[in-house]
N, C-alpha and C. Protein backbone atom coordinates (compact mmCIF):
# COMPACT_ATOMS: atom_id res chain seq x y z
N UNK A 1 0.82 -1.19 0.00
CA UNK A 1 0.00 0.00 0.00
C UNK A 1 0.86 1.26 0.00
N UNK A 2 1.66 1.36 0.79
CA UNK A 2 2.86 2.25 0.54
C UNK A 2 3.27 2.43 -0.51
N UNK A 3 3.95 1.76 -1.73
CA UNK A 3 4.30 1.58 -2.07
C UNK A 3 3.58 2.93 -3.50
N UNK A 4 2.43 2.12 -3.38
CA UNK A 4 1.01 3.01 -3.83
C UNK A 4 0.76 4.68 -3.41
N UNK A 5 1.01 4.44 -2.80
CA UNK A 5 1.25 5.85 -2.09
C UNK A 5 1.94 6.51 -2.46
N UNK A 6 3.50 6.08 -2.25
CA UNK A 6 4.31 7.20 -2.82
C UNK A 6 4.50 6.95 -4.56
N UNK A 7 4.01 6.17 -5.00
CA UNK A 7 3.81 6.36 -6.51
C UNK A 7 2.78 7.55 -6.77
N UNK A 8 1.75 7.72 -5.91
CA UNK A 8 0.77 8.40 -6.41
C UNK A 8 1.04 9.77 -5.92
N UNK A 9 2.01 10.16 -4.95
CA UNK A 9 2.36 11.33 -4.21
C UNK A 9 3.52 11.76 -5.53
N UNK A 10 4.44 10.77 -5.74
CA UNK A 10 5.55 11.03 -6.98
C UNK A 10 4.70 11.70 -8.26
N UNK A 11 3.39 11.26 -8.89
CA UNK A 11 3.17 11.18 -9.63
C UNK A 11 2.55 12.79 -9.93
N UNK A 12 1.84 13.00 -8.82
CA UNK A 12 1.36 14.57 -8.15
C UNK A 12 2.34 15.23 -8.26
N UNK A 13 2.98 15.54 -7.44
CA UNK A 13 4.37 16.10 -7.36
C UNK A 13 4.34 16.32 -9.20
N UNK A 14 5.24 15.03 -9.51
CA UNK A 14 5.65 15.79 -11.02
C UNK A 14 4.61 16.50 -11.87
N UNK A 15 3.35 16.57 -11.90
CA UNK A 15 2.74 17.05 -12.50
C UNK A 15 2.53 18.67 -11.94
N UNK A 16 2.72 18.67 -10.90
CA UNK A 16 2.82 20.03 -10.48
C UNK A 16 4.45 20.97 -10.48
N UNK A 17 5.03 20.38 -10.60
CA UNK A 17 6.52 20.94 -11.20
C UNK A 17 6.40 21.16 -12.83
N UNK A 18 5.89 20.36 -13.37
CA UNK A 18 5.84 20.50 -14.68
C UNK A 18 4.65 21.53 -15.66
N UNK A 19 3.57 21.74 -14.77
CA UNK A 19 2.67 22.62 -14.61
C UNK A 19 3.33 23.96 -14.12
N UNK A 20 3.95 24.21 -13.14
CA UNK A 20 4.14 25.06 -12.67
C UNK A 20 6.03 25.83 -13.29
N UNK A 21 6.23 25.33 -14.09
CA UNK A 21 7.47 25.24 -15.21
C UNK A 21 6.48 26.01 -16.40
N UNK A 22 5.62 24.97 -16.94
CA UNK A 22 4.83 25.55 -18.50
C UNK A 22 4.30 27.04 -18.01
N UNK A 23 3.54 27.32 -16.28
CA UNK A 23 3.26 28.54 -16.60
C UNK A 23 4.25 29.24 -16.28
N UNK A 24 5.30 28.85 -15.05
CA UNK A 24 6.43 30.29 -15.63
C UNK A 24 7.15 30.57 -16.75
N UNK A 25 6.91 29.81 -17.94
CA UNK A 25 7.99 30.60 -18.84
C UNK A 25 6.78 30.81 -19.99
N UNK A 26 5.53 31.15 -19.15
CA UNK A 26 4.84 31.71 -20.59
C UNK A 26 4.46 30.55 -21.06
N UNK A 27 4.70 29.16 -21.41
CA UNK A 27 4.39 28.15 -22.28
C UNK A 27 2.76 27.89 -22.50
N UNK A 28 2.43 28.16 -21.43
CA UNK A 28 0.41 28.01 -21.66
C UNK A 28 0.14 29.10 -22.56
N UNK A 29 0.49 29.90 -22.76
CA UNK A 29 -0.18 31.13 -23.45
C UNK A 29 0.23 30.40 -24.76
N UNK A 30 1.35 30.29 -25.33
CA UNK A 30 1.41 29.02 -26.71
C UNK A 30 0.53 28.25 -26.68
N UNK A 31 0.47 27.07 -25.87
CA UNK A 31 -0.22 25.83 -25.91
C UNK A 31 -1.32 26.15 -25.86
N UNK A 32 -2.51 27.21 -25.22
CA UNK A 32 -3.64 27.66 -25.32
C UNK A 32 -3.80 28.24 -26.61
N UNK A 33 -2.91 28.60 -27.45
CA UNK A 33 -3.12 29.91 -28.43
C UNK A 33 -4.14 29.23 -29.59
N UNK A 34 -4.16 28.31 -30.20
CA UNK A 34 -5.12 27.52 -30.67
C UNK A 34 -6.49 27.31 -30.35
N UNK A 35 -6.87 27.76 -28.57
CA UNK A 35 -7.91 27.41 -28.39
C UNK A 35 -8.94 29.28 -27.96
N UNK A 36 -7.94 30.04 -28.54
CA UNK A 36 -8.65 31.32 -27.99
C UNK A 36 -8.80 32.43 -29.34
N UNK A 37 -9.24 33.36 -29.08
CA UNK A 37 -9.59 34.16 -31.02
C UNK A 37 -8.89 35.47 -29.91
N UNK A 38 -8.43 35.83 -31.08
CA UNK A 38 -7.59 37.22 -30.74
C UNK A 38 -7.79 38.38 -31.93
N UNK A 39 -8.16 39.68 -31.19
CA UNK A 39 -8.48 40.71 -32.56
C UNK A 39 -6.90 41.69 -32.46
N UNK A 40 -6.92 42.39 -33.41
CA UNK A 40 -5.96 43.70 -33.29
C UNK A 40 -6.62 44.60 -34.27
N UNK A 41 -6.43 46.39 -33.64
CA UNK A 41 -6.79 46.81 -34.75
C UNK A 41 -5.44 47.92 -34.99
N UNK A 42 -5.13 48.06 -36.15
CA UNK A 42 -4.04 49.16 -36.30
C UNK A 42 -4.59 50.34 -36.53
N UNK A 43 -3.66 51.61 -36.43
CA UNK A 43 -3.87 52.48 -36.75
C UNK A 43 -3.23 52.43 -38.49
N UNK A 44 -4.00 53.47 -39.41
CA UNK A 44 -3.68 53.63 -40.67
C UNK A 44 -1.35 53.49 -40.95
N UNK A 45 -1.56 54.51 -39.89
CA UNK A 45 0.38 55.01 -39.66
C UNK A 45 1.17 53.35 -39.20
N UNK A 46 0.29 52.94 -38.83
CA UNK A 46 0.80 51.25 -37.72
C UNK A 46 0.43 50.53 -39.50
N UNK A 47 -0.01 50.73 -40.47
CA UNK A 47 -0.45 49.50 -41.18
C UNK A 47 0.98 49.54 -42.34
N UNK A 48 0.82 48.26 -42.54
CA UNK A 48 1.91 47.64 -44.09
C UNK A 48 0.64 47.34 -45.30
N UNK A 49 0.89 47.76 -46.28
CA UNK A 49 0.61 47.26 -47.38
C UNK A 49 -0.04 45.79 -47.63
N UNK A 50 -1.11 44.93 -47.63
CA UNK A 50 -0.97 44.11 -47.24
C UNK A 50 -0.36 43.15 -48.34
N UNK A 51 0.19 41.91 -48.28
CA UNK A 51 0.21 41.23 -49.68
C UNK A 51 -0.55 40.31 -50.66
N UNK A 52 -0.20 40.56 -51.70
CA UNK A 52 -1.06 40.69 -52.93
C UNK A 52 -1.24 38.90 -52.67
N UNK A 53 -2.96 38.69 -53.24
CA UNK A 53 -2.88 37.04 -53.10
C UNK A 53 -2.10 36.45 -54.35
N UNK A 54 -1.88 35.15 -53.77
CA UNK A 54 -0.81 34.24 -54.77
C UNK A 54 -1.92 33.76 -56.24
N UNK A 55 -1.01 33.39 -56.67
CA UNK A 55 -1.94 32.93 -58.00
C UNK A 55 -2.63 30.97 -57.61
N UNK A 56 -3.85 31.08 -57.93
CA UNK A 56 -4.93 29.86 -57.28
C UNK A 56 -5.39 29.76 -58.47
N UNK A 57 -6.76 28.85 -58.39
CA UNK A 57 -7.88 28.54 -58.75
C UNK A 57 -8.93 29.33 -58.10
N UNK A 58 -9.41 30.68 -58.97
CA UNK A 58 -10.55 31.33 -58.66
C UNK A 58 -12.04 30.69 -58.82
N UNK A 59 -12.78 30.62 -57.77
CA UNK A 59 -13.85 30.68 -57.90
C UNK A 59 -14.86 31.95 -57.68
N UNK A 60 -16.31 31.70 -58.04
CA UNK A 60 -17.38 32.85 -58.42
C UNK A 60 -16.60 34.30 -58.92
N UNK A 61 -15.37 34.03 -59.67
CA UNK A 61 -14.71 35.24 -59.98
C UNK A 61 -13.53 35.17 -61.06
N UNK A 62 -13.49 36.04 -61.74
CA UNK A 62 -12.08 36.11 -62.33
C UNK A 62 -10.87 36.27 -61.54
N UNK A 63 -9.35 36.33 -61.44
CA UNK A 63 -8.79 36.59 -60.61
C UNK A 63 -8.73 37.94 -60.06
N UNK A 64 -8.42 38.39 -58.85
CA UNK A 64 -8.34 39.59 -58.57
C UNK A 64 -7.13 39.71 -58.09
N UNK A 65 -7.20 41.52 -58.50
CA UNK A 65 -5.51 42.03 -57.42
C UNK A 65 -5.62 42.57 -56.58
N UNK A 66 -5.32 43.01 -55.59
CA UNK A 66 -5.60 43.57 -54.67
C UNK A 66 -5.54 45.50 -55.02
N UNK A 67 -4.50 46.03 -55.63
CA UNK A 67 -3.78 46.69 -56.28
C UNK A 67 -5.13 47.32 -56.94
N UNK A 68 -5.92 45.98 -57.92
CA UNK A 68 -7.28 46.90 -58.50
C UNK A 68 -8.49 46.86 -57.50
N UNK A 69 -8.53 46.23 -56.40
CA UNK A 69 -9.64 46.91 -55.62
C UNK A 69 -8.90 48.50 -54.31
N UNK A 70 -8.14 48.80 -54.68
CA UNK A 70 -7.95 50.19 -54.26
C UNK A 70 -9.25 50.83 -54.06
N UNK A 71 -9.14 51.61 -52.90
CA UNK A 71 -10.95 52.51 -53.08
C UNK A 71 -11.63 51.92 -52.06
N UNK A 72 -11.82 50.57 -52.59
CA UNK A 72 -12.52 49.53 -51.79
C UNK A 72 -12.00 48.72 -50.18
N UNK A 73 -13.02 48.48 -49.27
CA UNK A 73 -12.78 48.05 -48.04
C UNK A 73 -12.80 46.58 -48.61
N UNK A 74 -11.49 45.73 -48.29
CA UNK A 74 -11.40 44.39 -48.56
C UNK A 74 -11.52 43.72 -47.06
N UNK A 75 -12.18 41.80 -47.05
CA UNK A 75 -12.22 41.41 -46.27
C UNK A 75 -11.69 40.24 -47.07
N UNK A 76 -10.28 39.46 -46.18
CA UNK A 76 -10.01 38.52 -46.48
C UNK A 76 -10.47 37.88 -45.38
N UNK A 77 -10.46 36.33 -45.68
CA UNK A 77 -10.67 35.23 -44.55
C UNK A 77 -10.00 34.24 -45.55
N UNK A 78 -9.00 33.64 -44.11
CA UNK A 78 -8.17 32.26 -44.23
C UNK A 78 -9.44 31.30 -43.66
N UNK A 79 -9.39 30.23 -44.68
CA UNK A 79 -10.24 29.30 -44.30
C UNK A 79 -10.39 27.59 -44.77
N UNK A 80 -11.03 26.94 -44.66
CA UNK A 80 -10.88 25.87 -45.36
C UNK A 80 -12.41 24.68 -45.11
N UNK A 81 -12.87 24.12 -45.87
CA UNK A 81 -13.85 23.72 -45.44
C UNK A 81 -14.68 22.71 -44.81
N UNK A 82 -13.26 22.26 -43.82
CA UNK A 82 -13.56 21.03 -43.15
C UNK A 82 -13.53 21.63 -41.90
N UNK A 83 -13.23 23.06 -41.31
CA UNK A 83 -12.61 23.31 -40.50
C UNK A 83 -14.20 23.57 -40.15
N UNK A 84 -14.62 23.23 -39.05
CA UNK A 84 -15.87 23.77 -37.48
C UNK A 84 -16.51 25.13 -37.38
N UNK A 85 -15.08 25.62 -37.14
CA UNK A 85 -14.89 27.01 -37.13
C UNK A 85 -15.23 28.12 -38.27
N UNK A 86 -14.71 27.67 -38.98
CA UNK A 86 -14.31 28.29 -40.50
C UNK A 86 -16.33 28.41 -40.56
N UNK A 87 -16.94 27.08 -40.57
CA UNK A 87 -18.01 26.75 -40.92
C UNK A 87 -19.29 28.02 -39.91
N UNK A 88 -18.55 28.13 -38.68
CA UNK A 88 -19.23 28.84 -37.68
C UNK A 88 -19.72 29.81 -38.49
N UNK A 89 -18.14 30.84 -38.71
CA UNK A 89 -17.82 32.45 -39.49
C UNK A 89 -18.68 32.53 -40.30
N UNK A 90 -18.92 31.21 -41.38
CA UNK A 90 -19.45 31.55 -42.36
C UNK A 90 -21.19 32.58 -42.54
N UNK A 91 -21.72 32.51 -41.50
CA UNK A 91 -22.89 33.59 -41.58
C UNK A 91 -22.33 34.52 -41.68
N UNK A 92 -21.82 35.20 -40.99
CA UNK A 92 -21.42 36.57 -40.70
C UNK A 92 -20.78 37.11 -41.79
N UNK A 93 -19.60 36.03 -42.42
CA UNK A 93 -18.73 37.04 -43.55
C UNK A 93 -20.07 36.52 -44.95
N UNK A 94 -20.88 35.94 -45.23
CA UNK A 94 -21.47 35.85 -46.02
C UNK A 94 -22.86 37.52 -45.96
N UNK A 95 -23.14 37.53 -44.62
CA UNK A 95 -23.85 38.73 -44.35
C UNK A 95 -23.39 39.90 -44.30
N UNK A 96 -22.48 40.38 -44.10
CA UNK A 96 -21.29 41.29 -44.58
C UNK A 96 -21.13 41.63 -46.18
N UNK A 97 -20.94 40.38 -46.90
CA UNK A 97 -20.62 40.86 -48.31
C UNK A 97 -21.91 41.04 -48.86
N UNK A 98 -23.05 40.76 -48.11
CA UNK A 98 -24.55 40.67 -48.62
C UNK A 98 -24.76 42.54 -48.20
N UNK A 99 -24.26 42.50 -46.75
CA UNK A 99 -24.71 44.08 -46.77
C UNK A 99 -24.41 45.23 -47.25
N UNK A 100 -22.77 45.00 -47.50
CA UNK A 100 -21.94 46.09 -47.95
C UNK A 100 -21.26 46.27 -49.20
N UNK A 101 -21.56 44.85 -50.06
CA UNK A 101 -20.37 44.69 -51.42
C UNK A 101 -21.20 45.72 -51.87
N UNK A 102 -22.09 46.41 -51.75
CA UNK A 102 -22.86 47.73 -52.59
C UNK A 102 -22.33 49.36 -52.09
N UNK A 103 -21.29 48.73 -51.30
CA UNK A 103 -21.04 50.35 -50.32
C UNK A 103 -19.87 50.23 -50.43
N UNK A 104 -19.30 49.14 -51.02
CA UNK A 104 -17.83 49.24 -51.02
C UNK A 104 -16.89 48.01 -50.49
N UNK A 105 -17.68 47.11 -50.18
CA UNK A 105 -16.57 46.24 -49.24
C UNK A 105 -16.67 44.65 -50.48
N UNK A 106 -15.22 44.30 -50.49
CA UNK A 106 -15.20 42.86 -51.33
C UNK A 106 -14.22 42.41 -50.38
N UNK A 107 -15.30 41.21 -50.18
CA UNK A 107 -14.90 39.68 -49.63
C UNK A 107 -14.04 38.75 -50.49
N UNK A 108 -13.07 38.53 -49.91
CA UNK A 108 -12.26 37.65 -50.43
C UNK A 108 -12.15 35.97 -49.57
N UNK A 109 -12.54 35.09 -50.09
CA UNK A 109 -12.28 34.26 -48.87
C UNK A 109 -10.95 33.09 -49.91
N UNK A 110 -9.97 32.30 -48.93
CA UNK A 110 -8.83 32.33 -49.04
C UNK A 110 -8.75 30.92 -49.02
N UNK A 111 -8.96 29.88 -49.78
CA UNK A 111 -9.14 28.29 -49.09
C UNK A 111 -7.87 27.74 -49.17
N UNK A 112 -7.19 27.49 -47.59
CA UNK A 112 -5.73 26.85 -47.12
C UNK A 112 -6.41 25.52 -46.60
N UNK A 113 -5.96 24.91 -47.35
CA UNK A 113 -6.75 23.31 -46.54
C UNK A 113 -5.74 23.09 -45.81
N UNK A 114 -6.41 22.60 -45.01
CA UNK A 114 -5.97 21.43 -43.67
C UNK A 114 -5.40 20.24 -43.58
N UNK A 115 -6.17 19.59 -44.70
CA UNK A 115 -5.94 18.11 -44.98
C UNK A 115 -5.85 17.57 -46.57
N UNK A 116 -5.08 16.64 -47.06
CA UNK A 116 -4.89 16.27 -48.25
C UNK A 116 -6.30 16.35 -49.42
N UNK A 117 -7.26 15.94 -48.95
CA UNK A 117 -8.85 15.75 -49.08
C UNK A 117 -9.55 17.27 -49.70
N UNK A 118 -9.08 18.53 -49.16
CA UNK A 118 -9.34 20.08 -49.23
C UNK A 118 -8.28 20.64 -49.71
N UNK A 119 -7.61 19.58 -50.89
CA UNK A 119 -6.93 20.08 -52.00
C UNK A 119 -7.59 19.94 -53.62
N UNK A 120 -8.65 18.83 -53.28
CA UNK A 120 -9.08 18.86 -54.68
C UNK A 120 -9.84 20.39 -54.73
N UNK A 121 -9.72 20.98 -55.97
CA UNK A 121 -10.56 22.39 -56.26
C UNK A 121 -11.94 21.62 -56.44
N UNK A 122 -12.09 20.62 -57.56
CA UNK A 122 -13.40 20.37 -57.31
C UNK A 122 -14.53 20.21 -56.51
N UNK A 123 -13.52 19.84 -55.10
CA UNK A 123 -14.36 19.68 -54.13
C UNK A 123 -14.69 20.84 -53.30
N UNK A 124 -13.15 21.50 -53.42
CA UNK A 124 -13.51 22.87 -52.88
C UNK A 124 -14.68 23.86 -53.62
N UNK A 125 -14.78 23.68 -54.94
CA UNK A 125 -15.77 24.21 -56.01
C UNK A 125 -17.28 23.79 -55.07
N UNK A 126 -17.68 22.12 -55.06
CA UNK A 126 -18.60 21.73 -54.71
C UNK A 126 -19.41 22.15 -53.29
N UNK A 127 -17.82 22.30 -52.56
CA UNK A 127 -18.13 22.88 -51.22
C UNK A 127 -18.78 24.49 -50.81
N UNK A 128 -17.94 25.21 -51.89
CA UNK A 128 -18.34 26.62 -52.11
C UNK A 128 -19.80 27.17 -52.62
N UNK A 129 -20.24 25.98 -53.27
CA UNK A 129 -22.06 26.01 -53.85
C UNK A 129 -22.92 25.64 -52.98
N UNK A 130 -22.20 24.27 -51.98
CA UNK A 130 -23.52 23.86 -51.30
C UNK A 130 -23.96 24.92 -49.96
N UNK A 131 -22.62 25.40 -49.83
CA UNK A 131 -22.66 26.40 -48.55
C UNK A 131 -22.67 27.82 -48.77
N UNK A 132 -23.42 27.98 -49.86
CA UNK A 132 -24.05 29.30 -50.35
C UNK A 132 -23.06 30.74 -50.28
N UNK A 133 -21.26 29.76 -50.83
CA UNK A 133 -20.62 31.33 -50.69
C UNK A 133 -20.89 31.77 -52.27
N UNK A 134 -21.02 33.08 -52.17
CA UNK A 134 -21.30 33.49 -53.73
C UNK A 134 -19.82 34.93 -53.74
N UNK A 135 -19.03 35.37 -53.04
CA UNK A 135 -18.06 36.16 -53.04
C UNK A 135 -16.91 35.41 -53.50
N UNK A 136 -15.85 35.62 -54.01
CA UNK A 136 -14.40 35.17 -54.65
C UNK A 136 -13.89 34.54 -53.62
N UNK A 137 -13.49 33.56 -54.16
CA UNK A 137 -12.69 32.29 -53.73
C UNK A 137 -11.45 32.01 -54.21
N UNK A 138 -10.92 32.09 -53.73
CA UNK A 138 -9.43 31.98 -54.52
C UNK A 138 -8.37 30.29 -53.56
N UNK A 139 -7.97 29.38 -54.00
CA UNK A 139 -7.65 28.12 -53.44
C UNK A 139 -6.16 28.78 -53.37
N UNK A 140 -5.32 27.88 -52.11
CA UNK A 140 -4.15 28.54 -52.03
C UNK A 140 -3.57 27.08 -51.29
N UNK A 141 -3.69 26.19 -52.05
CA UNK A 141 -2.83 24.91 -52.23
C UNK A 141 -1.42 24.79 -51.55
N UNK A 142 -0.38 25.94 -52.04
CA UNK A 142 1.00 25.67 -51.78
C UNK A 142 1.36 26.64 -50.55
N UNK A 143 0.12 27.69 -50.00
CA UNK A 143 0.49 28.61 -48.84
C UNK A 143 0.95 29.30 -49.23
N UNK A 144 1.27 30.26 -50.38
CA UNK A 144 1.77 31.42 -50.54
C UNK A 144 1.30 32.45 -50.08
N UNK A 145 -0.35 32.26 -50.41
CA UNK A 145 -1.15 33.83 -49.35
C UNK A 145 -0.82 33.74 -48.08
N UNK A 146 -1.14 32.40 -47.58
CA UNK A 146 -1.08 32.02 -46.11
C UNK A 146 0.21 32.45 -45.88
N UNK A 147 1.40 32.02 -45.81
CA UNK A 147 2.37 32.46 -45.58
C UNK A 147 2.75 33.63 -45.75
N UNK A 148 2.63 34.55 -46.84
CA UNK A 148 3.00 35.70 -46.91
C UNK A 148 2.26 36.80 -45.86
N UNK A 149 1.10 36.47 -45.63
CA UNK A 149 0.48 36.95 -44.51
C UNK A 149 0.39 36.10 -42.94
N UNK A 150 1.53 35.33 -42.85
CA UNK A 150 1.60 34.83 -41.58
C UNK A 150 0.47 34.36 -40.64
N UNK A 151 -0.34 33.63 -41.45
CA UNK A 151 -1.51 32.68 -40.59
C UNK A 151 -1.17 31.57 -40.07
N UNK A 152 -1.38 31.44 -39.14
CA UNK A 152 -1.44 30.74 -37.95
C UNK A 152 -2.62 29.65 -37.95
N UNK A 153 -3.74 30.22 -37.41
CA UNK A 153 -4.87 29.21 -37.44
C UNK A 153 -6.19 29.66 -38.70
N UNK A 154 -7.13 28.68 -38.55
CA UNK A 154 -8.03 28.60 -39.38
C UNK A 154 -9.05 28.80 -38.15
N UNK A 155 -10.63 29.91 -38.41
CA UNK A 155 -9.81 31.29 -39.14
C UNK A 155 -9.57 32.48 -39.07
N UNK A 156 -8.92 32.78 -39.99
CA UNK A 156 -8.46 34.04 -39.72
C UNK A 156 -8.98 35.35 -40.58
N UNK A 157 -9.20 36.26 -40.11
CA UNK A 157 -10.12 37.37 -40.99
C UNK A 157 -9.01 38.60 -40.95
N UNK A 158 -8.73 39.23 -42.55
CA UNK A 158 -8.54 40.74 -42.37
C UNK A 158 -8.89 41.41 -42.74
N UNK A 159 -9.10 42.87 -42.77
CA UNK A 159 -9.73 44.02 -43.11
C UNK A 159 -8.42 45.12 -43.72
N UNK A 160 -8.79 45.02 -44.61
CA UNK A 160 -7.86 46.60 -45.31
C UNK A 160 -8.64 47.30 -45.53
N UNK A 161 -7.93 48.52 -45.18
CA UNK A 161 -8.43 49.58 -45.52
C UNK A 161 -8.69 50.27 -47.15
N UNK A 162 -8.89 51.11 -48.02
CA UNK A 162 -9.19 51.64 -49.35
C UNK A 162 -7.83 51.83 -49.66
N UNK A 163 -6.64 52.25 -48.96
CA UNK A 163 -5.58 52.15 -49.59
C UNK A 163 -4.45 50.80 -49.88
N UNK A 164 -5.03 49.61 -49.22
CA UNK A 164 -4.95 48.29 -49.28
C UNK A 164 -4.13 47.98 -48.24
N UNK A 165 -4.28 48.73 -46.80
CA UNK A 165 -3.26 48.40 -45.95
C UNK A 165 -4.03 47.34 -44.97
N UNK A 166 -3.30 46.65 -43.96
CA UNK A 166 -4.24 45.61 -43.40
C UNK A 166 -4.34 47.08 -41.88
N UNK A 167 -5.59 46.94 -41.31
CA UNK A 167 -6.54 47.99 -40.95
C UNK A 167 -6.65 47.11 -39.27
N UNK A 168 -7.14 45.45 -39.46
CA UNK A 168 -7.74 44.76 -38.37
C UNK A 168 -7.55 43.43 -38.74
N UNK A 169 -7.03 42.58 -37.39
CA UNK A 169 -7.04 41.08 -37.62
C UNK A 169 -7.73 40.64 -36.79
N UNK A 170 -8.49 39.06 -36.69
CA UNK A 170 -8.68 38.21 -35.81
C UNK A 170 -8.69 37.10 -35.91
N UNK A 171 -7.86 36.29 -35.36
CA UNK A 171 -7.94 34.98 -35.35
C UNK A 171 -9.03 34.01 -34.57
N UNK A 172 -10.16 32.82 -35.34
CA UNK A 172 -10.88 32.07 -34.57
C UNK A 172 -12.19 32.83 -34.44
N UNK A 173 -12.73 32.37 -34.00
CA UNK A 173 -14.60 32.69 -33.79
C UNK A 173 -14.83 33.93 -33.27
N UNK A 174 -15.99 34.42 -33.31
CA UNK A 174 -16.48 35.38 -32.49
C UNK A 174 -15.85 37.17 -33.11
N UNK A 175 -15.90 37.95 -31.82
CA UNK A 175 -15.66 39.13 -32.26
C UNK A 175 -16.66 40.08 -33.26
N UNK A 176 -17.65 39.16 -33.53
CA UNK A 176 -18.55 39.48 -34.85
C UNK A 176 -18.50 40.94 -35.21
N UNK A 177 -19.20 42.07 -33.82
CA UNK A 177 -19.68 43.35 -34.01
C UNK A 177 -18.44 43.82 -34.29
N UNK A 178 -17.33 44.00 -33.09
CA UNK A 178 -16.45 44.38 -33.39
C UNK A 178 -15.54 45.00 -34.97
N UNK A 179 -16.34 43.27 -35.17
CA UNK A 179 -15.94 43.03 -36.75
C UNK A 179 -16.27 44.10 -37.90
N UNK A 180 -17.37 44.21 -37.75
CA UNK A 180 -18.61 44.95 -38.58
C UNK A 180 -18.59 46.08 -38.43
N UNK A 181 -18.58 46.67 -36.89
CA UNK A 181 -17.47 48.18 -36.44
C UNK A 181 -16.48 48.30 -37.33
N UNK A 182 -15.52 47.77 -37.34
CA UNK A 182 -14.55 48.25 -37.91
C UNK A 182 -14.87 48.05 -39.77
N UNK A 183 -15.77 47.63 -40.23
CA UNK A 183 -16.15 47.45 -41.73
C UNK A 183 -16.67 49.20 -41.71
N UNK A 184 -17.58 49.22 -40.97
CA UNK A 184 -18.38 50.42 -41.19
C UNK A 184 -17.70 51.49 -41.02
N UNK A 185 -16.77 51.47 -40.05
CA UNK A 185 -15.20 52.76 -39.98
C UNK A 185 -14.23 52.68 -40.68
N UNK A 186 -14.25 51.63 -41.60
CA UNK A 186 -13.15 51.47 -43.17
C UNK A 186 -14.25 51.85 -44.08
N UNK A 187 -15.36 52.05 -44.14
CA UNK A 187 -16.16 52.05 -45.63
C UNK A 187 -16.45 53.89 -45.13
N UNK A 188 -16.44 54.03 -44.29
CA UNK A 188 -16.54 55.65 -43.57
C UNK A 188 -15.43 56.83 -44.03
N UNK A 189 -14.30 56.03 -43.75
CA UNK A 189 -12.76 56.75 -44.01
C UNK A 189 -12.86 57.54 -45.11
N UNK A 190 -12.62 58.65 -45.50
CA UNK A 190 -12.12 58.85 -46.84
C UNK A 190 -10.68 58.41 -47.27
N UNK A 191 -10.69 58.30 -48.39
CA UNK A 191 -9.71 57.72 -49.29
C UNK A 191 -8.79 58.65 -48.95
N UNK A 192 -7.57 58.33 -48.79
CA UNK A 192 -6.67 59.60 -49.25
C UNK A 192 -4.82 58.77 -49.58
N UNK A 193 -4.26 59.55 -50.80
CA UNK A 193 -3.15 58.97 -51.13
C UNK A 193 -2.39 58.05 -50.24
N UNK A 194 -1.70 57.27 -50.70
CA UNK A 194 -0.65 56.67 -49.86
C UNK A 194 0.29 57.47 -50.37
């Protein structure tokens, strides 16, 4: 019975050294970072240019540049369509391009698959009809958008501003109004040179 004992006292113990290690050096805030949505918003002076998407398979669209929607409030979203999440968003950025592509704002959504399966375009094609996206789709197979804009998780939403700078990020669910705030204070802005 002893024996039992201090196995189960050993076993405590290490889990609380090792717990108490991950949170002093910060390590939970990593290991959690997957499970929490995070916004930022910049100021115009705080923004970069954002970068131009890679060359894909466009769907409901010809290709676009970013370069020619100048003027315009862009909304990208990293996404893919196996992803939960991704599936959540989808009201909101579909109601968005429903309210505003007339005031100025184009939705871009960005398909980075996940899994070998959400590489066929066809399926991504099939997926994009049954789930009623009707805004540009652009497939991004090898991660060039993804990467060049440093995404992390699926998904991820940005907002540029009319001079094509990135304006607001958020990673993961939620944030909705916030969201839509900041659409309506990019479609508000006046334009003015870079």
């Amino acid at each position: 019975m002893d024996r039992r004992k201090n196995l189960l006292i050993g076993i405590v113990v290490g889990i609380a050294i090792v717990a108490a290690s991950v949170y002093a050096t910060g390590f939970t805030k990593q290991l959690l970072s997957p499970f929490r949505s995070s916004s930022a918003a910049y100021k115009s002076s705080e923004s970069a240019t954002a970068p131009d998407l890679a060359t894909g398979n466009w769907i409901n669209s010809e290709p676009l540049k970013l370069k020619e929607l100048r003027g315009r409030v862009v909304l990208i979203e990293f996404w893919t369509f196996g992803c939960y999440n991704c599936r959540n968003t989808l009201p909101f950025i579909k109601g968005w391009h429903d309210r505003y592509r007339d005031k100025g704002l184009t939705v871009v959504g960005v398909h980075s698959p996940e899994f070998d399966e959400e590489r066929d375009v066809e399926k991504v094609r099939s997926e994009v009809g049954s789930l009623g996206i009707h805004y540009p789709v652009v497939t991004d197979n090898d991660y060039q958008t993804w990467n060049a804009y440093n995404v992390e998780a699926w998904p991820t939403v940005f907002l540029l501003d009319k001079q094509g700078r990135i304006r607001w990020k958020h990673v993961g669910e939620g944030d909705y109004a916030e969201a839509e705030r900041m659409i309506q204070q990019l479609l508000a802005e006046i334009e003015t040179p870079v």
